[in-house]
Protein backbone atom coordinates (compact mmCIF):
# COMPACT_ATOMS: atom_id res chain seq x y z
CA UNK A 1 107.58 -70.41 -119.12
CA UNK A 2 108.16 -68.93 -122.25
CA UNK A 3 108.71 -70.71 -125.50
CA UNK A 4 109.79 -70.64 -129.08
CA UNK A 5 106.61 -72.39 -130.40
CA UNK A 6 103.34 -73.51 -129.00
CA UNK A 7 104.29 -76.55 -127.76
CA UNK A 8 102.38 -76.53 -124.18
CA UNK A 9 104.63 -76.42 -121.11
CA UNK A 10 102.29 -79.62 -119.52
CA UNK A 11 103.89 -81.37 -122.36
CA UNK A 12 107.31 -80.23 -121.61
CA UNK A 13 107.23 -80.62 -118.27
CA UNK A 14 105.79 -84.28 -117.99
CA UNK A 15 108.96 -84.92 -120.68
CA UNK A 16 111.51 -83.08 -118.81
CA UNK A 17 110.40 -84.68 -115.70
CA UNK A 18 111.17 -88.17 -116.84
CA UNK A 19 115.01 -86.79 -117.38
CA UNK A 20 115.90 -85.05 -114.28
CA UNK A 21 118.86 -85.99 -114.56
CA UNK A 22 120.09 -84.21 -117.37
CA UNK A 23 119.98 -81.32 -115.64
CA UNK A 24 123.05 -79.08 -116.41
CA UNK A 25 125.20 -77.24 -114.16
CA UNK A 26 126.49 -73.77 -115.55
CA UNK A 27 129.03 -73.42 -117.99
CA UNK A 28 131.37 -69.95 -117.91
CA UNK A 29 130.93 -66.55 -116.74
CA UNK A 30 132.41 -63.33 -117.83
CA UNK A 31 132.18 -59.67 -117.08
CA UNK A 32 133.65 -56.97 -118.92
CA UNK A 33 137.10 -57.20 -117.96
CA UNK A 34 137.54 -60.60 -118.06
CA UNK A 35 135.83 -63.59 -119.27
CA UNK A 36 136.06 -67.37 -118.39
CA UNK A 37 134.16 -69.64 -121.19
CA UNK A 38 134.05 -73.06 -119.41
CA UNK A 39 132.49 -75.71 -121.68
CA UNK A 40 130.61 -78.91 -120.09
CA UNK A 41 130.74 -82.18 -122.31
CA UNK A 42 129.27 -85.57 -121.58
CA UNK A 43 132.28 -87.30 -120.73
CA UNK A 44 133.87 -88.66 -123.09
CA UNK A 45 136.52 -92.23 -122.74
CA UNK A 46 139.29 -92.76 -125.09
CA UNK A 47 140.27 -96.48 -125.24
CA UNK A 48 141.82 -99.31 -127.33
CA UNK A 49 138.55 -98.70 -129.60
CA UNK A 50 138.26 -95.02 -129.84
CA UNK A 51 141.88 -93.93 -128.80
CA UNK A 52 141.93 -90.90 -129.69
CA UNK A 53 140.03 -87.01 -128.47
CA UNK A 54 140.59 -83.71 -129.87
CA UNK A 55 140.54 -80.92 -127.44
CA UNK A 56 138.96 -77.76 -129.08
CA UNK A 57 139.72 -75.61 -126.14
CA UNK A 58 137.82 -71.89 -127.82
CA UNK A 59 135.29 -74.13 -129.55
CA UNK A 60 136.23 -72.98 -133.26
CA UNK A 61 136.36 -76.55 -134.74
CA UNK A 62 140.62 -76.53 -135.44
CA UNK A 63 141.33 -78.31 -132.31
CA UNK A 64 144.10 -77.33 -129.78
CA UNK A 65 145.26 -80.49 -128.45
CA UNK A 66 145.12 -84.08 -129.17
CA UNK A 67 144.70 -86.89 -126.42
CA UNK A 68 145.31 -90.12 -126.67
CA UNK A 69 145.76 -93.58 -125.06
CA UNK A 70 147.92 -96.42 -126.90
CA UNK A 71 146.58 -99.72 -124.88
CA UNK A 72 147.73 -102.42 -127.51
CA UNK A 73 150.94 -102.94 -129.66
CA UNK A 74 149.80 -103.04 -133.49
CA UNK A 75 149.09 -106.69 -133.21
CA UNK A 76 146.28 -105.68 -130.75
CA UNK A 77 147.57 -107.12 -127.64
CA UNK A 78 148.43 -105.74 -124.46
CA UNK A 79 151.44 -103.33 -124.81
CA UNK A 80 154.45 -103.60 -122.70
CA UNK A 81 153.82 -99.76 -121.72
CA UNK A 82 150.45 -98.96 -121.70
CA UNK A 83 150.25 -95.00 -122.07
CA UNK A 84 148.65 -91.95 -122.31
CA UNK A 85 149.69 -89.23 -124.48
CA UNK A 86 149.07 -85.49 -124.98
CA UNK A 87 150.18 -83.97 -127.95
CA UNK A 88 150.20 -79.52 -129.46
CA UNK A 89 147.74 -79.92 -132.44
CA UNK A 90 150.17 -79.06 -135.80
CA UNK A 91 148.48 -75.72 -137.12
CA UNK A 92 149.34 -72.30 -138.01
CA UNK A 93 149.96 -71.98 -134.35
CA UNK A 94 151.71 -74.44 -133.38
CA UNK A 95 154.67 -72.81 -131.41
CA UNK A 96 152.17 -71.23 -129.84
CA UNK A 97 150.21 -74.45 -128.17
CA UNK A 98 152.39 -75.31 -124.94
CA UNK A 99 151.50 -77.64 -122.08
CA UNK A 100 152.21 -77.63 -118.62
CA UNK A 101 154.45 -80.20 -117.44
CA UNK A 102 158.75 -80.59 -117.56
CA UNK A 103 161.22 -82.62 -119.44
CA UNK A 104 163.29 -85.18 -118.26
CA UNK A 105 166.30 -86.53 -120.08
CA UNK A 106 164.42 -85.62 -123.13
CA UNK A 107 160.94 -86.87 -122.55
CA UNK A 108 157.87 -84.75 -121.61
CA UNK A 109 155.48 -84.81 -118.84
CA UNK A 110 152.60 -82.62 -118.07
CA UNK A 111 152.00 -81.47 -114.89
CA UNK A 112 148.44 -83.26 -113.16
CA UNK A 113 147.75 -79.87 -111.56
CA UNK A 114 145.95 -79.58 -108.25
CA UNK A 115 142.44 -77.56 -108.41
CA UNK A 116 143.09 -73.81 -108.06
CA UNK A 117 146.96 -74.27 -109.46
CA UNK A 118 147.21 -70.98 -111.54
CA UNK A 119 147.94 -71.18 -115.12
CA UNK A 120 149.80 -68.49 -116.43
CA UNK A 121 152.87 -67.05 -117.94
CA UNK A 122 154.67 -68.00 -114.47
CA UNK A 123 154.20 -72.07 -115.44
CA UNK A 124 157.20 -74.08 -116.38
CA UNK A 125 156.47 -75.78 -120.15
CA UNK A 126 157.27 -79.02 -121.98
CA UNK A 127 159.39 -78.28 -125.01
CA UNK A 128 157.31 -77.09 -128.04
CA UNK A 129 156.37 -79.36 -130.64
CA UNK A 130 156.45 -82.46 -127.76
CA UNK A 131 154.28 -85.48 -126.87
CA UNK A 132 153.77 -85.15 -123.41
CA UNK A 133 153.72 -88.95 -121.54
CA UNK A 134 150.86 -89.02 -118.81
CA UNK A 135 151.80 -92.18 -117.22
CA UNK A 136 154.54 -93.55 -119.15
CA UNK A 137 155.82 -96.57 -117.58
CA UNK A 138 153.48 -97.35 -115.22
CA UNK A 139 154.45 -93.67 -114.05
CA UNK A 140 157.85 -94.32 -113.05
CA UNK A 141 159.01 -91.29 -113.61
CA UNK A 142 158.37 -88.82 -111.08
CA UNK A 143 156.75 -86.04 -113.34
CA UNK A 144 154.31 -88.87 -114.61
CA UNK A 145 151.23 -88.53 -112.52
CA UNK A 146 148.03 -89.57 -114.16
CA UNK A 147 147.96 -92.98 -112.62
CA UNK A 148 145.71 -93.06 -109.21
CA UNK A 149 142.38 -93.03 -111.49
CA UNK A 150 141.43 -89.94 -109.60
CA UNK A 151 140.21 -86.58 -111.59
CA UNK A 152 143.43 -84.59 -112.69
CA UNK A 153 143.74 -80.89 -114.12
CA UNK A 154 146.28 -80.43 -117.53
CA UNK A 155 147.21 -76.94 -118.07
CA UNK A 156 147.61 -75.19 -121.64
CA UNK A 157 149.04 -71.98 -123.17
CA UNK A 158 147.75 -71.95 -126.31
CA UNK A 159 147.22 -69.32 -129.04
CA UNK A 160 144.18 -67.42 -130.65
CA UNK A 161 145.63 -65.55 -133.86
CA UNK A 162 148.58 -64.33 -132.61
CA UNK A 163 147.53 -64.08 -128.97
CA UNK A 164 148.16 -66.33 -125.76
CA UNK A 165 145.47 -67.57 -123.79
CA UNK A 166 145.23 -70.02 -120.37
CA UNK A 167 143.08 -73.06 -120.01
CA UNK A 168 142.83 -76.14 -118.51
CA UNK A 169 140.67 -79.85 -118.91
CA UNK A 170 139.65 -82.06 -116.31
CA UNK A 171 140.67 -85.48 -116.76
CA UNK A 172 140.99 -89.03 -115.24
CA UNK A 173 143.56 -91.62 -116.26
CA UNK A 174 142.50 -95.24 -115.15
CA UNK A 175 144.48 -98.50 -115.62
CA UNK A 176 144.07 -102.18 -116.34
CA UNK A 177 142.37 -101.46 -118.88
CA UNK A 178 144.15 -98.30 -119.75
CA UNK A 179 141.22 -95.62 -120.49
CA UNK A 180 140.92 -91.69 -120.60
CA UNK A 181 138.03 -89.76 -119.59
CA UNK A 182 137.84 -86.28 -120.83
CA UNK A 183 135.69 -84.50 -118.28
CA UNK A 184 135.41 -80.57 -118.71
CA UNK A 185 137.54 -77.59 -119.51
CA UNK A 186 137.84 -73.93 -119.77
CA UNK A 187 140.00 -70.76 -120.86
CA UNK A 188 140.09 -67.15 -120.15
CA UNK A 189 139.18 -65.30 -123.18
CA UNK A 190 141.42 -62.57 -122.44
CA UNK A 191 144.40 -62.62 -123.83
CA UNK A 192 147.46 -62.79 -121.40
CA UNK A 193 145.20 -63.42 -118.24
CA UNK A 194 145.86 -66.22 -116.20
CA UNK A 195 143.17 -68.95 -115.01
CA UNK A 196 143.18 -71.06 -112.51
CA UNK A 197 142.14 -75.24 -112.60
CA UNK A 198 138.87 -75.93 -112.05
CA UNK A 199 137.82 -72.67 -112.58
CA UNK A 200 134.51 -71.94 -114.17
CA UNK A 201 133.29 -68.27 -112.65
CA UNK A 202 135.38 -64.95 -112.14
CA UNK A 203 133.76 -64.11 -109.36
CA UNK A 204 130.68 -66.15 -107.57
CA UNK A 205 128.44 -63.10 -106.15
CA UNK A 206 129.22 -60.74 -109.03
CA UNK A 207 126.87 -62.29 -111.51
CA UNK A 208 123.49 -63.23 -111.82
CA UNK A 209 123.90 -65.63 -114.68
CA UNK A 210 125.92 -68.10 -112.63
CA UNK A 211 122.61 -70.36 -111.18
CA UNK A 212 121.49 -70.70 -115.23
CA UNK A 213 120.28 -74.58 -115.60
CA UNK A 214 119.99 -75.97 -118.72
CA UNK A 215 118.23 -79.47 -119.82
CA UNK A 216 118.03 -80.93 -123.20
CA UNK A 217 115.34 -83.62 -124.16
CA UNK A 218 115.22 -84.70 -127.42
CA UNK A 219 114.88 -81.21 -129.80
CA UNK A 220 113.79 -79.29 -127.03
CA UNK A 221 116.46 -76.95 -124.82
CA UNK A 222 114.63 -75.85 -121.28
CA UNK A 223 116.67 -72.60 -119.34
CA UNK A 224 116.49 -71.88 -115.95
CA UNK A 225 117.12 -69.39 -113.09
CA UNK A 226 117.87 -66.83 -116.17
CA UNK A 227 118.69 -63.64 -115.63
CA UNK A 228 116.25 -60.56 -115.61
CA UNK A 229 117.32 -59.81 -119.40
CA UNK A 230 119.05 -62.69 -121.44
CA UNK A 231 119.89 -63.03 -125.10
CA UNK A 232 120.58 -67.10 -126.18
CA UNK A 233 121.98 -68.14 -129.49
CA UNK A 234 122.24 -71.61 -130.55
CA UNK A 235 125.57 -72.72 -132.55
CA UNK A 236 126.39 -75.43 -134.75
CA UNK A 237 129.87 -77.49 -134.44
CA UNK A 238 131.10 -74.92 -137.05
CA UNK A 239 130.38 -72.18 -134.91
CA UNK A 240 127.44 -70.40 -136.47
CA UNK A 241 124.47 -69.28 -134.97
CA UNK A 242 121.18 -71.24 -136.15
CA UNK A 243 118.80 -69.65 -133.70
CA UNK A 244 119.03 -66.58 -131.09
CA UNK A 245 117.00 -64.45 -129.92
CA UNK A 246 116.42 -62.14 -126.44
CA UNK A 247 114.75 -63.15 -123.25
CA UNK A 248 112.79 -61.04 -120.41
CA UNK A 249 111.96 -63.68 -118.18
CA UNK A 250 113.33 -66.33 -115.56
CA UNK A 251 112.52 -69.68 -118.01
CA UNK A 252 112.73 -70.17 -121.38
CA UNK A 253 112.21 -73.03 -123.59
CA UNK A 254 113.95 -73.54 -126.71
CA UNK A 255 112.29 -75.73 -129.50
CA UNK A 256 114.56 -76.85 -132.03
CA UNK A 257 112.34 -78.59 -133.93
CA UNK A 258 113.59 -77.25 -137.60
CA UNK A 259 117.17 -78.35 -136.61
CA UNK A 260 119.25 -81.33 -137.92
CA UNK A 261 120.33 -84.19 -135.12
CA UNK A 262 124.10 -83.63 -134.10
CA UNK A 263 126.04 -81.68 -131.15
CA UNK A 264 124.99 -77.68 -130.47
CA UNK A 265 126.59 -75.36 -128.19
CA UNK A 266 123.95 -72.72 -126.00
CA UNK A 267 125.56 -69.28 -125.64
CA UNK A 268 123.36 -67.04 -123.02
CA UNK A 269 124.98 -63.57 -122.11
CA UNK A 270 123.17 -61.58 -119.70
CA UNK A 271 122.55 -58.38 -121.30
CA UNK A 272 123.47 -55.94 -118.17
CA UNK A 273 126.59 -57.91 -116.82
CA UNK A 274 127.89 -59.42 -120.62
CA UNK A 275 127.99 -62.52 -117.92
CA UNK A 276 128.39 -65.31 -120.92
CA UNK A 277 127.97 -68.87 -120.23
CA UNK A 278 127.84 -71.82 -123.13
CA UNK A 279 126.60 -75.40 -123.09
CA UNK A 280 127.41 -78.35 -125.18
CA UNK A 281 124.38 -80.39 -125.97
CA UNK A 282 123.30 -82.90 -128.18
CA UNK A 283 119.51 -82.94 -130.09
């Protein structure tokens, strides 16, 4: 296994074996028509304490969507109508953000799409500029379906510059006590082509890249099952690349020693394919 410094693999491997299970799945594949960048979080619960999650759906640090749970009145007791919410981000863009969902005399719901539901320009839209009510109610409306505490699918249209893109996030609404969990979510990074829920990979056999594992422990980033020629840059929340670098063989092992604690995203693109996948991580 190759590394960044001389840190000795033993080492690493005793370590990495004591946290097995932080082993990653992949996170996006893309080929030169088309690319999918699906991004893999620790999942993350909104609640009466931390209400509140911005969904940064192309990873640029402006934030696309805003989700949020309202459990208590502003006394802090139970409110009559515990609910979910899902709100377009105000930015330059904001016309542009749209959710999938309906209205109904004048109130919003997004759709709680079924894996493999295609998001595209075909979808039917809340009204711009609208809060979109998850389970308003105690869902009793019939658009209102993030109730059964089972893993649900939102679908966006949302803009890059001046361009439409499709993505989704994987989410899961649970009740008494009202929580969110934010789970996953992805978007195809060409403009105007659609994407379906759940999806993470264009196509499964076309790409090496797509068994990649990744494991973090501590400053230290282990890859796995790599492809035959791989470059890997490292990224700060802003976006900017604090390490890269090319790779010739099946494992690699990032030490990130130098680098400040806080959240990091992996990029890897396999050099023949321009397969791309990225990783959120934490050091």
């Amino acid at each position: 296994m190759k590394k960044t410094t001389l840190t000795t693999s033993k080492n690493l491997s005793k370590r990495l074996a004591q946290y097995g299970a932080l082993t990653a799945a992949i996170a996006g594949v893309a080929d030169a028509n088309g690319q999918i960048i699906y991004t893999d979080i620790a999942d993350v619960t909104i609640d009466g304490v931390n209400p509140a999650y911005t969904l940064d759906l192309n990873n640029e640090t402006s934030g696309d969507y805003l989700l949020r749970v309202q459990p208590n009145d502003s006394f802090g007791n139970p409110a009559a109508n515990p609910a979910a919410f899902l709100f377009p981000i105000t930015s330059s863009y904001y016309n542009s953000n749209r959710i999938v969902g309906s209205s109904s005399f004048g109130y919003q719901y997004p759709y709680n799409l079924n894996a493999g539901a295609i998001i595209s320009s075909g979808n039917n839209l809340m009204a711009s500029y609208a809060r979109g009510d998850m389970n308003w109610n105690s869902c009793a409306y019939p658009n209102s379906q993030f109730c059964d505490g089972n893993d649900g699918y939102l679908g966006f249209h949302f803009a890059i510059g001046t361009d439409t893109h499709y993505g989704w996030a994987r989410v899961q609404v649970a009740t008494n006590p009202l929580t969110m969990t934010i789970k996953d979510y992805a978007y195809n990074s060409v403009a105007g082509e659609p994407i379906e829920a759940g999806q993470t990979l264009l196509s499964v056999n076309d790409y090496a890249i797509n068994e990649v594992k990744i494991i973090s422990l501590n400053k230290t980033v282990a890859l796995y099952n790599l492809p035959e020629n791989t470059d890997y840059k490292l990224l700060d929340i802003s976006g900017k690349a604090v390490m890269q670098g090319s790779i010739n063989d099946n494992t690699y092992v990032i030490e990130a020693n130098s680098l400040s604690n806080g959240i990091y995203i992996v990029e890897l693109t396999d050099t023949f394919t321009k397969a791309v996948i990225r990783k959120k991580i934490v050091l």
